[in-house]
ModelCIF file with pLDDT and N, C-alpha, C, O atoms, coordinates in Angstrom:
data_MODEL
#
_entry.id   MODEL 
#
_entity.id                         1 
_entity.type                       polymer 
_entity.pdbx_number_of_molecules   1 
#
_entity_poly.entity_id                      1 
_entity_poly.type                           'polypeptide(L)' 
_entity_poly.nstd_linkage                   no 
_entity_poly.nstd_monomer                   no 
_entity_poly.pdbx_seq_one_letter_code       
;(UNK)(UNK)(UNK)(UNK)(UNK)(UNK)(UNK)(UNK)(UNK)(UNK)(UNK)(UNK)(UNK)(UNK)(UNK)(UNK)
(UNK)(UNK)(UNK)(UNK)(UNK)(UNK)(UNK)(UNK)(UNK)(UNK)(UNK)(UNK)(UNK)(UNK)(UNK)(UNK)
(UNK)(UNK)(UNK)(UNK)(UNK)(UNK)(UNK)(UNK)(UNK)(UNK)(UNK)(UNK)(UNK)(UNK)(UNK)(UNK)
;
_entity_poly.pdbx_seq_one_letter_code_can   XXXXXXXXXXXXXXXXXXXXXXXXXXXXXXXXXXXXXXXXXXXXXXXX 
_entity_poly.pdbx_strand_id                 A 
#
loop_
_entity_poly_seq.entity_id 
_entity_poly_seq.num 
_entity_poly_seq.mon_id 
_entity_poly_seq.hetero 
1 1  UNK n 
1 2  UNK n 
1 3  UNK n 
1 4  UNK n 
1 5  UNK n 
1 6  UNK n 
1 7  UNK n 
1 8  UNK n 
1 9  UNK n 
1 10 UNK n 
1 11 UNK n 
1 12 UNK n 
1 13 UNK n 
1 14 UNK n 
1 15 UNK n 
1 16 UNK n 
1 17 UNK n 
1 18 UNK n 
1 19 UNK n 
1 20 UNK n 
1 21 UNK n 
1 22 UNK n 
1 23 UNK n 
1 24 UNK n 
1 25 UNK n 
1 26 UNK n 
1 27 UNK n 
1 28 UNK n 
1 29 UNK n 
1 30 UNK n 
1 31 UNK n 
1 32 UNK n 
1 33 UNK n 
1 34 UNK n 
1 35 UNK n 
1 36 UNK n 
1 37 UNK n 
1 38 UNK n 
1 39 UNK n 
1 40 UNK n 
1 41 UNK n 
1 42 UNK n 
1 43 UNK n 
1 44 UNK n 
1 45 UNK n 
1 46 UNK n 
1 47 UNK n 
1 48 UNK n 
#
_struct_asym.id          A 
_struct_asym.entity_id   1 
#
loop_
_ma_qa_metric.id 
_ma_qa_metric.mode 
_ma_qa_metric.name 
_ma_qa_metric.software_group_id 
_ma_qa_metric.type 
1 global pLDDT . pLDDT 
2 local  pLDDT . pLDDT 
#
_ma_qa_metric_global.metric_id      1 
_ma_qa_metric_global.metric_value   77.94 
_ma_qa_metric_global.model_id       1 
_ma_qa_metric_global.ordinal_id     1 
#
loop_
_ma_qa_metric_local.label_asym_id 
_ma_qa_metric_local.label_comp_id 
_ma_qa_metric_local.label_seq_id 
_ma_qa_metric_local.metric_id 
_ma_qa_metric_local.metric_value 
_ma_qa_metric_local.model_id 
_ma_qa_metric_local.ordinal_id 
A UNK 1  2 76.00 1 1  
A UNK 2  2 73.00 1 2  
A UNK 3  2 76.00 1 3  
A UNK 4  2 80.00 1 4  
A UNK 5  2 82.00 1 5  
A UNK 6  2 81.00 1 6  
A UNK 7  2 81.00 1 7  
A UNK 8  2 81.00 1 8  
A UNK 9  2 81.00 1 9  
A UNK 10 2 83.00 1 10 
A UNK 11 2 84.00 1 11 
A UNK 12 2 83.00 1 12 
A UNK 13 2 83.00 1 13 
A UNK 14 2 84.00 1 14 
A UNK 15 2 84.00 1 15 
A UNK 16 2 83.00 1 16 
A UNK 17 2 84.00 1 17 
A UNK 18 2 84.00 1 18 
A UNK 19 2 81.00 1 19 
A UNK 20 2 82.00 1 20 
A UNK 21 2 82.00 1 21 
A UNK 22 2 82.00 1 22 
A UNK 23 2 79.00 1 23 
A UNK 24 2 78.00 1 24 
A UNK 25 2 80.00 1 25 
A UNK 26 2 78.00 1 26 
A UNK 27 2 74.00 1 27 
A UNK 28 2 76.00 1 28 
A UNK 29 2 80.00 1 29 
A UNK 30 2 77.00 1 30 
A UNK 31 2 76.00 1 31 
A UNK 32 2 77.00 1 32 
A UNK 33 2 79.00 1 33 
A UNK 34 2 75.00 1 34 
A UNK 35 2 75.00 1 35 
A UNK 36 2 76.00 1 36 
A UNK 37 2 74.00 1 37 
A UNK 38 2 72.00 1 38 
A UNK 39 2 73.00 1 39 
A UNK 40 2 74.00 1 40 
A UNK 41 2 70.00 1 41 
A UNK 42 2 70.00 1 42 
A UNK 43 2 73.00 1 43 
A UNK 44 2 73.00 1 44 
A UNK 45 2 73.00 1 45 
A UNK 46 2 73.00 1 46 
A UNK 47 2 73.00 1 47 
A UNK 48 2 73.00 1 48 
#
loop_
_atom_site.group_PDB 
_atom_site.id 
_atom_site.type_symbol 
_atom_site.label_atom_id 
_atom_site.label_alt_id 
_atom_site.label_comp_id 
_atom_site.label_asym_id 
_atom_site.label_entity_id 
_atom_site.label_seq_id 
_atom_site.pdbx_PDB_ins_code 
_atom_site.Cartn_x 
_atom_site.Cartn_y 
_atom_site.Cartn_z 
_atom_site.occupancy 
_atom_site.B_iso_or_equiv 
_atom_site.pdbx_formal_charge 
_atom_site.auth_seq_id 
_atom_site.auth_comp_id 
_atom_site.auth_asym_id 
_atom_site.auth_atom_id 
_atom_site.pdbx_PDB_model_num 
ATOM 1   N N  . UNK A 1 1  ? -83.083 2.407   64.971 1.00 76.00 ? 1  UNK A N  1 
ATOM 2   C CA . UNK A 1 1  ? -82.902 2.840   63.579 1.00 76.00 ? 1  UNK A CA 1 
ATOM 3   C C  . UNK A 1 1  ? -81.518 3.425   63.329 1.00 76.00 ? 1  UNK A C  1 
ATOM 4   O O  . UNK A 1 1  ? -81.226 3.759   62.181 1.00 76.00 ? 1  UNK A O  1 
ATOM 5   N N  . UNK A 1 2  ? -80.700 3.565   64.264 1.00 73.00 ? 2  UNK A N  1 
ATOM 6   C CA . UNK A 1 2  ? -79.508 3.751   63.774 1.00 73.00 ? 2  UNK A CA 1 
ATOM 7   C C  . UNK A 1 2  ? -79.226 5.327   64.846 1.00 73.00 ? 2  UNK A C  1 
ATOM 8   O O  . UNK A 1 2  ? -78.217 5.519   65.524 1.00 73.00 ? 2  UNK A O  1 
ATOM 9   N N  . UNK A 1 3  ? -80.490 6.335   64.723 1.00 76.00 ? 3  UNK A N  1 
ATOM 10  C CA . UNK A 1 3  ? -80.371 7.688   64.827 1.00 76.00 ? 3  UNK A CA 1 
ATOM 11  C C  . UNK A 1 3  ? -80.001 7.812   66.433 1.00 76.00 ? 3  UNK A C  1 
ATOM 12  O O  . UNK A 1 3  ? -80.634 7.452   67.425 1.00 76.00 ? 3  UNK A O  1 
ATOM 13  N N  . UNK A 1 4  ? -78.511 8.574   66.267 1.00 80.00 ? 4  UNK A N  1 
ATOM 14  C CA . UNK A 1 4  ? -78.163 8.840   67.869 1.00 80.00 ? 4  UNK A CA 1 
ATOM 15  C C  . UNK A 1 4  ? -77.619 9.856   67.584 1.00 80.00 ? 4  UNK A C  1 
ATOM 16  O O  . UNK A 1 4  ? -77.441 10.279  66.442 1.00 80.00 ? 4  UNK A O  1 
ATOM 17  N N  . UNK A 1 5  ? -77.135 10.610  69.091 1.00 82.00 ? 5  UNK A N  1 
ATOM 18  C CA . UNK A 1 5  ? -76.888 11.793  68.505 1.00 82.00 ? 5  UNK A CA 1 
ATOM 19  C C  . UNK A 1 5  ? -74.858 11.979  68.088 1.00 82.00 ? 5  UNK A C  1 
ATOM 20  O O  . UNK A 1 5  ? -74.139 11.712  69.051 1.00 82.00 ? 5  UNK A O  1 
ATOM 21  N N  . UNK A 1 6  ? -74.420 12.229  67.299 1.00 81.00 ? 6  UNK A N  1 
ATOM 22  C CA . UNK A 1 6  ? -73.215 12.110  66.952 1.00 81.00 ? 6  UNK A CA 1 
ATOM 23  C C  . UNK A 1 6  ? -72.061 13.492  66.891 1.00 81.00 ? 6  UNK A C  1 
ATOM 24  O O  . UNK A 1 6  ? -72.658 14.569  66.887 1.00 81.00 ? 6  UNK A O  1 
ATOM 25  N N  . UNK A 1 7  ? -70.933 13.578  66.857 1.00 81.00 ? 7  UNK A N  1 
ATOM 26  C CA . UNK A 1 7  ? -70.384 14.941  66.745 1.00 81.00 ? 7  UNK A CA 1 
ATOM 27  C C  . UNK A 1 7  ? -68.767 14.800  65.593 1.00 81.00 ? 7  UNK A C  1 
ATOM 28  O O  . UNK A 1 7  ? -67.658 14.359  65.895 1.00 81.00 ? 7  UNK A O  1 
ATOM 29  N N  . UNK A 1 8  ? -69.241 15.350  64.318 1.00 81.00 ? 8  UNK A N  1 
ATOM 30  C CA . UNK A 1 8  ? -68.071 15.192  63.852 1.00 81.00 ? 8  UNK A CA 1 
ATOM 31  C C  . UNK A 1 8  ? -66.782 15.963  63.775 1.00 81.00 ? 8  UNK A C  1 
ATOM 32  O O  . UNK A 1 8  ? -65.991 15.977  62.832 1.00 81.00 ? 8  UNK A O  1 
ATOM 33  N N  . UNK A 1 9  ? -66.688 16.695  65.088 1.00 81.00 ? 9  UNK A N  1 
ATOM 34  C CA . UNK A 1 9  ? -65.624 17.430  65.444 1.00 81.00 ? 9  UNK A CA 1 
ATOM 35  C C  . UNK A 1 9  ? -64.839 16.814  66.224 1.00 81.00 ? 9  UNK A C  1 
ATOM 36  O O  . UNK A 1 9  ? -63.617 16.741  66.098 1.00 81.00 ? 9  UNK A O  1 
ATOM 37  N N  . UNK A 1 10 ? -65.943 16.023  67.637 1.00 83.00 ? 10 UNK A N  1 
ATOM 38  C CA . UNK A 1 10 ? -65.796 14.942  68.481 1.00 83.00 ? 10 UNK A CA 1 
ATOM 39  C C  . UNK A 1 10 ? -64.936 14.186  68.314 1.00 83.00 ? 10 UNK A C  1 
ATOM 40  O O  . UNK A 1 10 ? -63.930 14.025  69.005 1.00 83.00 ? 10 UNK A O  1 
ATOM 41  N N  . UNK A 1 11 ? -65.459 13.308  66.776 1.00 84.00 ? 11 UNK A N  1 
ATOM 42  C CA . UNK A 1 11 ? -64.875 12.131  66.269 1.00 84.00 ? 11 UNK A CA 1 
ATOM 43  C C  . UNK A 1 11 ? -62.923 12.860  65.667 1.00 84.00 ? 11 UNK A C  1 
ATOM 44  O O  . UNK A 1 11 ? -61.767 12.543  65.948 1.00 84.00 ? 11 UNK A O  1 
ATOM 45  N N  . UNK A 1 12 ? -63.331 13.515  65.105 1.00 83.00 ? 12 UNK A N  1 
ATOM 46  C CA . UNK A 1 12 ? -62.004 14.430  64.444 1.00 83.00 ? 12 UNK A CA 1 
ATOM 47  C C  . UNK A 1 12 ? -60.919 14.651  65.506 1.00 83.00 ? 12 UNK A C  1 
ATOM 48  O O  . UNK A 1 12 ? -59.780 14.212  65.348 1.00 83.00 ? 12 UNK A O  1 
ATOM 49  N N  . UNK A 1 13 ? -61.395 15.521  66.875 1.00 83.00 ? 13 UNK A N  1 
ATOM 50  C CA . UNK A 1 13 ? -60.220 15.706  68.150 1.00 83.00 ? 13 UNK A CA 1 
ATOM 51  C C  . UNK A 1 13 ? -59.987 14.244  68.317 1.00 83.00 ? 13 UNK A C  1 
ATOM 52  O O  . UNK A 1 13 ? -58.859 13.754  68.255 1.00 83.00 ? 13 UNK A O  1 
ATOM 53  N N  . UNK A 1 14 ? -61.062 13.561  68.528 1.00 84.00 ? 14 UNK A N  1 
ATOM 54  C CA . UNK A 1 14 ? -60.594 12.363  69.088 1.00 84.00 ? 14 UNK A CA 1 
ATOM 55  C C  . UNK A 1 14 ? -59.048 11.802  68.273 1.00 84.00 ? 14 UNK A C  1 
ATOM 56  O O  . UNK A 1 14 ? -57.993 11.665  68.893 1.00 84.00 ? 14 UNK A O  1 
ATOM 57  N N  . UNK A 1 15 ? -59.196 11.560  66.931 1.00 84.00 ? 15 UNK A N  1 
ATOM 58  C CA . UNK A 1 15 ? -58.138 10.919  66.018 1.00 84.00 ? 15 UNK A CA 1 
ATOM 59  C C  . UNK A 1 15 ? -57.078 12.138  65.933 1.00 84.00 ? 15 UNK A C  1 
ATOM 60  O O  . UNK A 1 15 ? -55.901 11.961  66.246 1.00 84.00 ? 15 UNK A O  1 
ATOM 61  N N  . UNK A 1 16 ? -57.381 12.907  65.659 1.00 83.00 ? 16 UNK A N  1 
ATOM 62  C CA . UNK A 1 16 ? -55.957 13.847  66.200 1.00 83.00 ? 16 UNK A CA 1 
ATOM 63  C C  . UNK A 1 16 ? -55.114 13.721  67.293 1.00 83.00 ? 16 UNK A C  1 
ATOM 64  O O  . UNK A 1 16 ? -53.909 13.478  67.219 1.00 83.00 ? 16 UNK A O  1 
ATOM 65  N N  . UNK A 1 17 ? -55.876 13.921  68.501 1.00 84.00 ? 17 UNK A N  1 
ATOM 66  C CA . UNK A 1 17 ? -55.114 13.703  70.211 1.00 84.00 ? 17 UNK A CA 1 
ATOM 67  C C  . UNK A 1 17 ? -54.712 12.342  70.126 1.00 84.00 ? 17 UNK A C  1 
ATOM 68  O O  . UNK A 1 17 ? -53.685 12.066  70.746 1.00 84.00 ? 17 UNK A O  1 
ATOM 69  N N  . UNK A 1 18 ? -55.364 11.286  69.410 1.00 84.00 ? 18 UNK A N  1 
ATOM 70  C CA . UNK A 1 18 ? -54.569 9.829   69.601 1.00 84.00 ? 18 UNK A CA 1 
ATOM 71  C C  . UNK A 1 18 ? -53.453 9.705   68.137 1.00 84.00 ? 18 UNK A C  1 
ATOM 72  O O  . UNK A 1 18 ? -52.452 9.019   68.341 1.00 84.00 ? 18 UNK A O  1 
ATOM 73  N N  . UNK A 1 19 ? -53.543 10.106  67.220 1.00 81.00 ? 19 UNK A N  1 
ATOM 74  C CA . UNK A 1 19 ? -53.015 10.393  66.275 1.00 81.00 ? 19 UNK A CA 1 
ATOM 75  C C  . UNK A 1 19 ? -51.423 10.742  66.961 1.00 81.00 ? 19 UNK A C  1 
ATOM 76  O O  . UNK A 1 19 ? -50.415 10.051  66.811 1.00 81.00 ? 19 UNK A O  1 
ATOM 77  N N  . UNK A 1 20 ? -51.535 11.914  67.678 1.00 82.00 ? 20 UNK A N  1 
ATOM 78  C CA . UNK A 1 20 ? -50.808 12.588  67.798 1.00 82.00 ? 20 UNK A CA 1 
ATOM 79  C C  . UNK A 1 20 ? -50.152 12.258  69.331 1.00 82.00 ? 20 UNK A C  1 
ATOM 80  O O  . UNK A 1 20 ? -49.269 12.946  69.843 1.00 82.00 ? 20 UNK A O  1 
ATOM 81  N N  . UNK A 1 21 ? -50.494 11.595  69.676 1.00 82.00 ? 21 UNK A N  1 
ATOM 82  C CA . UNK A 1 21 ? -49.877 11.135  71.360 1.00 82.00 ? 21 UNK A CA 1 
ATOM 83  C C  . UNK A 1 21 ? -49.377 9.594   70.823 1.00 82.00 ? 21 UNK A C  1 
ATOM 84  O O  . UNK A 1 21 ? -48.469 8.976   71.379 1.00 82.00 ? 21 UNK A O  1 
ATOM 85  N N  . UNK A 1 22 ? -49.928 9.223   69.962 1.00 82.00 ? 22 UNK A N  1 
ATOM 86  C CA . UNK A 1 22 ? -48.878 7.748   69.225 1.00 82.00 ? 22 UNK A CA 1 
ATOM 87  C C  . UNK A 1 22 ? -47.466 8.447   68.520 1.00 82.00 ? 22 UNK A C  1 
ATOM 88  O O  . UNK A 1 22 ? -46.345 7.969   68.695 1.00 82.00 ? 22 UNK A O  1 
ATOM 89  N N  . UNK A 1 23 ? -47.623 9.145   68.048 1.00 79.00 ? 23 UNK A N  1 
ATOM 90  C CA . UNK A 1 23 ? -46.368 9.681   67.455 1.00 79.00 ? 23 UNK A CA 1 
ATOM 91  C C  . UNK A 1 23 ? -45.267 10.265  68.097 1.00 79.00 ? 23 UNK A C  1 
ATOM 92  O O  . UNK A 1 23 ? -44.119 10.387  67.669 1.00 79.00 ? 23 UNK A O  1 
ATOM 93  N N  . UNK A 1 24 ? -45.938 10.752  69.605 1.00 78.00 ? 24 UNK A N  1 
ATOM 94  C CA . UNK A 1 24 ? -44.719 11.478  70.035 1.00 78.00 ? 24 UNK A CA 1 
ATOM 95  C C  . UNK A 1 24 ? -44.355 10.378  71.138 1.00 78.00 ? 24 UNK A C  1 
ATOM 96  O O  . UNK A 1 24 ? -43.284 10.613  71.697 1.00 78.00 ? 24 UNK A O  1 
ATOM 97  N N  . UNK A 1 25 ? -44.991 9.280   71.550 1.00 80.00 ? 25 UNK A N  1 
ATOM 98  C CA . UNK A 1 25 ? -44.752 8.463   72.773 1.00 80.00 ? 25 UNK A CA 1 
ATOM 99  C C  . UNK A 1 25 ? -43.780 7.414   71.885 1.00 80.00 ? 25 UNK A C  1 
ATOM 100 O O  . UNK A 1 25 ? -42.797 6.916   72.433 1.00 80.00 ? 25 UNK A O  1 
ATOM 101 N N  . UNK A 1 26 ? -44.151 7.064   70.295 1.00 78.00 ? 26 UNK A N  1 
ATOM 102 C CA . UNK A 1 26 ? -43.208 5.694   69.706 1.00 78.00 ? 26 UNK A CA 1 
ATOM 103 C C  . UNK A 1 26 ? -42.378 6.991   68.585 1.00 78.00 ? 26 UNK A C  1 
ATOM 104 O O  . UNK A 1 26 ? -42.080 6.461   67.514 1.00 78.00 ? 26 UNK A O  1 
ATOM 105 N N  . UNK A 1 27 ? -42.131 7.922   68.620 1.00 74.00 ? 27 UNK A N  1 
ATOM 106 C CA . UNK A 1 27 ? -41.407 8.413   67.486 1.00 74.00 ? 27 UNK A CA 1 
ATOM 107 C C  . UNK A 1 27 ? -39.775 7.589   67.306 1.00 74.00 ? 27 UNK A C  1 
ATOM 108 O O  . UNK A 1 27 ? -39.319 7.025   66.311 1.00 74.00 ? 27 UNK A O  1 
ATOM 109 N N  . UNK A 1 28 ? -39.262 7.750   68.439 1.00 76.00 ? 28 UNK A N  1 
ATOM 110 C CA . UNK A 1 28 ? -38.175 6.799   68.285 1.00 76.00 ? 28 UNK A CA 1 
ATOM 111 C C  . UNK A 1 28 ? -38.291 5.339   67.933 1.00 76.00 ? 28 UNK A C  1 
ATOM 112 O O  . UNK A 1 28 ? -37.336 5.094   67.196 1.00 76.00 ? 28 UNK A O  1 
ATOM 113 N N  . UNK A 1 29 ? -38.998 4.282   68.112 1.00 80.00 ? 29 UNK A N  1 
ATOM 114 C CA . UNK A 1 29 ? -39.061 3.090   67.777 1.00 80.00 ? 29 UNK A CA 1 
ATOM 115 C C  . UNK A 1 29 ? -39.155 3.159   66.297 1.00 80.00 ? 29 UNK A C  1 
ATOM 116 O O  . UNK A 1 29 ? -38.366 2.610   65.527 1.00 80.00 ? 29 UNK A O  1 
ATOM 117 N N  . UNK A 1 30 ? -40.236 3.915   65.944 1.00 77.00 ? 30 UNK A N  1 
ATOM 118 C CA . UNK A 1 30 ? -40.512 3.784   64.790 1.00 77.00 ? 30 UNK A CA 1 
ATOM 119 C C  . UNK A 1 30 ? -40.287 4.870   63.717 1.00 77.00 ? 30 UNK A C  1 
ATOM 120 O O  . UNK A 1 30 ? -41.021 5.319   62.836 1.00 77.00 ? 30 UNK A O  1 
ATOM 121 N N  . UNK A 1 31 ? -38.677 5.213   64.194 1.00 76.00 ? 31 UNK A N  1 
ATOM 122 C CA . UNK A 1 31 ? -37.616 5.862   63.294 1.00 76.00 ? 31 UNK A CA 1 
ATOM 123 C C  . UNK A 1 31 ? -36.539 5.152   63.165 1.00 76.00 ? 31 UNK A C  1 
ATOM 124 O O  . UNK A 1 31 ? -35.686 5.550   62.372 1.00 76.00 ? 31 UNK A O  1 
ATOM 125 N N  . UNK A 1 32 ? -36.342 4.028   63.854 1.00 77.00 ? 32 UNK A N  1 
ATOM 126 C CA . UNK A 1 32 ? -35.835 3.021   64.181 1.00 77.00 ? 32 UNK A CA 1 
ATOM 127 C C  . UNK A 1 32 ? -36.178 2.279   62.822 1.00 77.00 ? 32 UNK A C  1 
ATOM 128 O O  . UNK A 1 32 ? -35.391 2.059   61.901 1.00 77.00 ? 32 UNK A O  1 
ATOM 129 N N  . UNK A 1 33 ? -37.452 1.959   62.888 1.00 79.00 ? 33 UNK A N  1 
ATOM 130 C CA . UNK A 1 33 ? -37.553 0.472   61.918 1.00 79.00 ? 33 UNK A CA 1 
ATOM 131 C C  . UNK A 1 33 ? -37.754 1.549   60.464 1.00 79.00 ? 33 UNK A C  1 
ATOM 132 O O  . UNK A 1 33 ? -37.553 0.885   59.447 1.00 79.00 ? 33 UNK A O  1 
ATOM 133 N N  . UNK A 1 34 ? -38.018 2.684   60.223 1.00 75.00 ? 34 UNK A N  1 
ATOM 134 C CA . UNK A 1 34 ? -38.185 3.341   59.220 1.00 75.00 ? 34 UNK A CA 1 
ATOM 135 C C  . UNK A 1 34 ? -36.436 3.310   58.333 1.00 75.00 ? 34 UNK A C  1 
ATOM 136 O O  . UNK A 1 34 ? -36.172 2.977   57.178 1.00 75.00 ? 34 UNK A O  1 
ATOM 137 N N  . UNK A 1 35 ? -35.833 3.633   59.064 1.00 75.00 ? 35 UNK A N  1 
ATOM 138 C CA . UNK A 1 35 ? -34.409 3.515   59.033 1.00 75.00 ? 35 UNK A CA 1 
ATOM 139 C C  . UNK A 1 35 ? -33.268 2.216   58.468 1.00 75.00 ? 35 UNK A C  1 
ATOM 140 O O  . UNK A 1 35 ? -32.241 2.218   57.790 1.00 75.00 ? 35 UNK A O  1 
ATOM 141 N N  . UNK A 1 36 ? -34.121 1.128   59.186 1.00 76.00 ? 36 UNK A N  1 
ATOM 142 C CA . UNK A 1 36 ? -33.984 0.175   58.530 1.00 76.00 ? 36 UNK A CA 1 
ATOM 143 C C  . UNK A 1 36 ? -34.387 -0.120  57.225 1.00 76.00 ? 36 UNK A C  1 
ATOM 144 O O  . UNK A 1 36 ? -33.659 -0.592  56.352 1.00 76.00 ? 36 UNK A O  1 
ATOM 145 N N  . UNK A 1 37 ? -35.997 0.277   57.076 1.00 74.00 ? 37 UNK A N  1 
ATOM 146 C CA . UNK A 1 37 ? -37.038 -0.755  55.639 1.00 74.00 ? 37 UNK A CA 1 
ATOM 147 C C  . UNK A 1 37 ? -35.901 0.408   54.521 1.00 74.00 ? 37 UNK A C  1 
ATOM 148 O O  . UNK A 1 37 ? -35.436 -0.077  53.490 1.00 74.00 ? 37 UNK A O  1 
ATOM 149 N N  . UNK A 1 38 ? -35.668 1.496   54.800 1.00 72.00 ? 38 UNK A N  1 
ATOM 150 C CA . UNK A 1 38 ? -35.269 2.249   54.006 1.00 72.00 ? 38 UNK A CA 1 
ATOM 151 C C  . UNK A 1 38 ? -34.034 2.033   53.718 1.00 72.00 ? 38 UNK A C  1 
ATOM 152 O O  . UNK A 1 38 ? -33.682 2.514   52.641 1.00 72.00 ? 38 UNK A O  1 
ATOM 153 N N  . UNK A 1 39 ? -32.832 1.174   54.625 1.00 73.00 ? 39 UNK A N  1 
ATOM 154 C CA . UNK A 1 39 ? -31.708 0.781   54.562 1.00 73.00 ? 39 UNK A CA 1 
ATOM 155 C C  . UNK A 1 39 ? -31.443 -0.343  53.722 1.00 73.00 ? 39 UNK A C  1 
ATOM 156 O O  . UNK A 1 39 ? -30.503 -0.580  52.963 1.00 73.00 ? 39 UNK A O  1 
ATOM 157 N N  . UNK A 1 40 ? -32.883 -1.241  54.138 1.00 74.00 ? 40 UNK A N  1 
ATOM 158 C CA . UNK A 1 40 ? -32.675 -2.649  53.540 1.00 74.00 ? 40 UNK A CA 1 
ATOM 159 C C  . UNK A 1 40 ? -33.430 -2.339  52.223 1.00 74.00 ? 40 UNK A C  1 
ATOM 160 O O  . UNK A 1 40 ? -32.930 -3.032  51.337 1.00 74.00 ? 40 UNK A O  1 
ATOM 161 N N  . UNK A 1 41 ? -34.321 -1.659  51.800 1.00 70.00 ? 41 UNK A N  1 
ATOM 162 C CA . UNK A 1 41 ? -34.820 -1.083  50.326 1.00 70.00 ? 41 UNK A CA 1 
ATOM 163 C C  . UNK A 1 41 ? -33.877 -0.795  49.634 1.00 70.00 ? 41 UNK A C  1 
ATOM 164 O O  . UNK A 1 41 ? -33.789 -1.503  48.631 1.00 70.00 ? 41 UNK A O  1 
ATOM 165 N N  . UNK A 1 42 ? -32.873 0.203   49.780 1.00 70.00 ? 42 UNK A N  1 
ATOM 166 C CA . UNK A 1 42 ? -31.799 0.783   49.143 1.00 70.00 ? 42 UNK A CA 1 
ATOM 167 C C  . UNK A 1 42 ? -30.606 0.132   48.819 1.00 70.00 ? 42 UNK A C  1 
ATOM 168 O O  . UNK A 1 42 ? -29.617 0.517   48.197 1.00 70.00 ? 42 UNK A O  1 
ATOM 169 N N  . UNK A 1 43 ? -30.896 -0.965  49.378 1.00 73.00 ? 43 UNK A N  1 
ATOM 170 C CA . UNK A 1 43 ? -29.106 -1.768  49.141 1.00 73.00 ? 43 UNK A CA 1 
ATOM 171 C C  . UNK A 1 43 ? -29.764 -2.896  48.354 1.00 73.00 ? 43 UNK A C  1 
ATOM 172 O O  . UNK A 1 43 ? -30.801 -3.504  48.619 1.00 73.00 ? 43 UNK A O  1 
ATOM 173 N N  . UNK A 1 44 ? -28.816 -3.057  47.190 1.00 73.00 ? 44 UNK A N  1 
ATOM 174 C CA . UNK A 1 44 ? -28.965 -3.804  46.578 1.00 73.00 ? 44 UNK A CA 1 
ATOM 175 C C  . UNK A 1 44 ? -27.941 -4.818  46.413 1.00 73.00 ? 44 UNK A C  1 
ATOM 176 O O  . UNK A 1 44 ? -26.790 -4.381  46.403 1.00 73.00 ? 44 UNK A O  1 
ATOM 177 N N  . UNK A 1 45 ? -28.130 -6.393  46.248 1.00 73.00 ? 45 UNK A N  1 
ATOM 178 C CA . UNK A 1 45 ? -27.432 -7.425  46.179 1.00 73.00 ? 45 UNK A CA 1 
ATOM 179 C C  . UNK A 1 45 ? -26.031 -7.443  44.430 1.00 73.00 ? 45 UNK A C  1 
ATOM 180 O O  . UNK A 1 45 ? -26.386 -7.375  43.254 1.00 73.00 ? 45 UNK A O  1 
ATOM 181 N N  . UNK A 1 46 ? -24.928 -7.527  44.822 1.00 73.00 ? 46 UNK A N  1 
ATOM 182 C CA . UNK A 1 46 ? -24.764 -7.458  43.771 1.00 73.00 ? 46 UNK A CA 1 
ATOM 183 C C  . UNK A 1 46 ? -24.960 -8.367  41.897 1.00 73.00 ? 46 UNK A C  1 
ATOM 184 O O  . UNK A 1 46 ? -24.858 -8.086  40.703 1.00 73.00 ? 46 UNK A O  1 
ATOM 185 N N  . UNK A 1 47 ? -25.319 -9.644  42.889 1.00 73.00 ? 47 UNK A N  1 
ATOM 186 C CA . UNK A 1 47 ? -25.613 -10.328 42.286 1.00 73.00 ? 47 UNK A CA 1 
ATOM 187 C C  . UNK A 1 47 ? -26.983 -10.557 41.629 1.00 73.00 ? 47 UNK A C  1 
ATOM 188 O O  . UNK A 1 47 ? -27.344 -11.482 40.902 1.00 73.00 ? 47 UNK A O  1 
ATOM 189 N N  . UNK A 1 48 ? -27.696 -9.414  42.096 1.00 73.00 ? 48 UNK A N  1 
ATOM 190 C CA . UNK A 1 48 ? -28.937 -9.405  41.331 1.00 73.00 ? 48 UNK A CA 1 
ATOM 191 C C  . UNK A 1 48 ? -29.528 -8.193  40.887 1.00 73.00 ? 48 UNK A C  1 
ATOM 192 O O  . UNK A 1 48 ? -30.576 -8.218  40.242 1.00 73.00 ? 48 UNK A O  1 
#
């Protein structure tokens, strides 16, 4: 029936600690490509 036993604090650390161990292991890569979308967003062609 679905009923097991569950913990929504569990679920919460869980996405925090991975949340937060993705960010500090790729922070550079993906200040990298942030750097770019924001480089190539901002410049505009003159011809258009």
């Amino acid at each position: 029936k679905g009923d097991v036993p569950r913990s929504r604090e569990l679920t919460m650390t869980g996405v925090m600690l991975s949340g937060a161990s993705f960010i500090l292991f790729l922070s550079v890569p993906i200040a990298n490509r942030l750097v770019e979308d924001f480089s190539s967003s901002l410049r505009i062609d003159r011809s258009k």
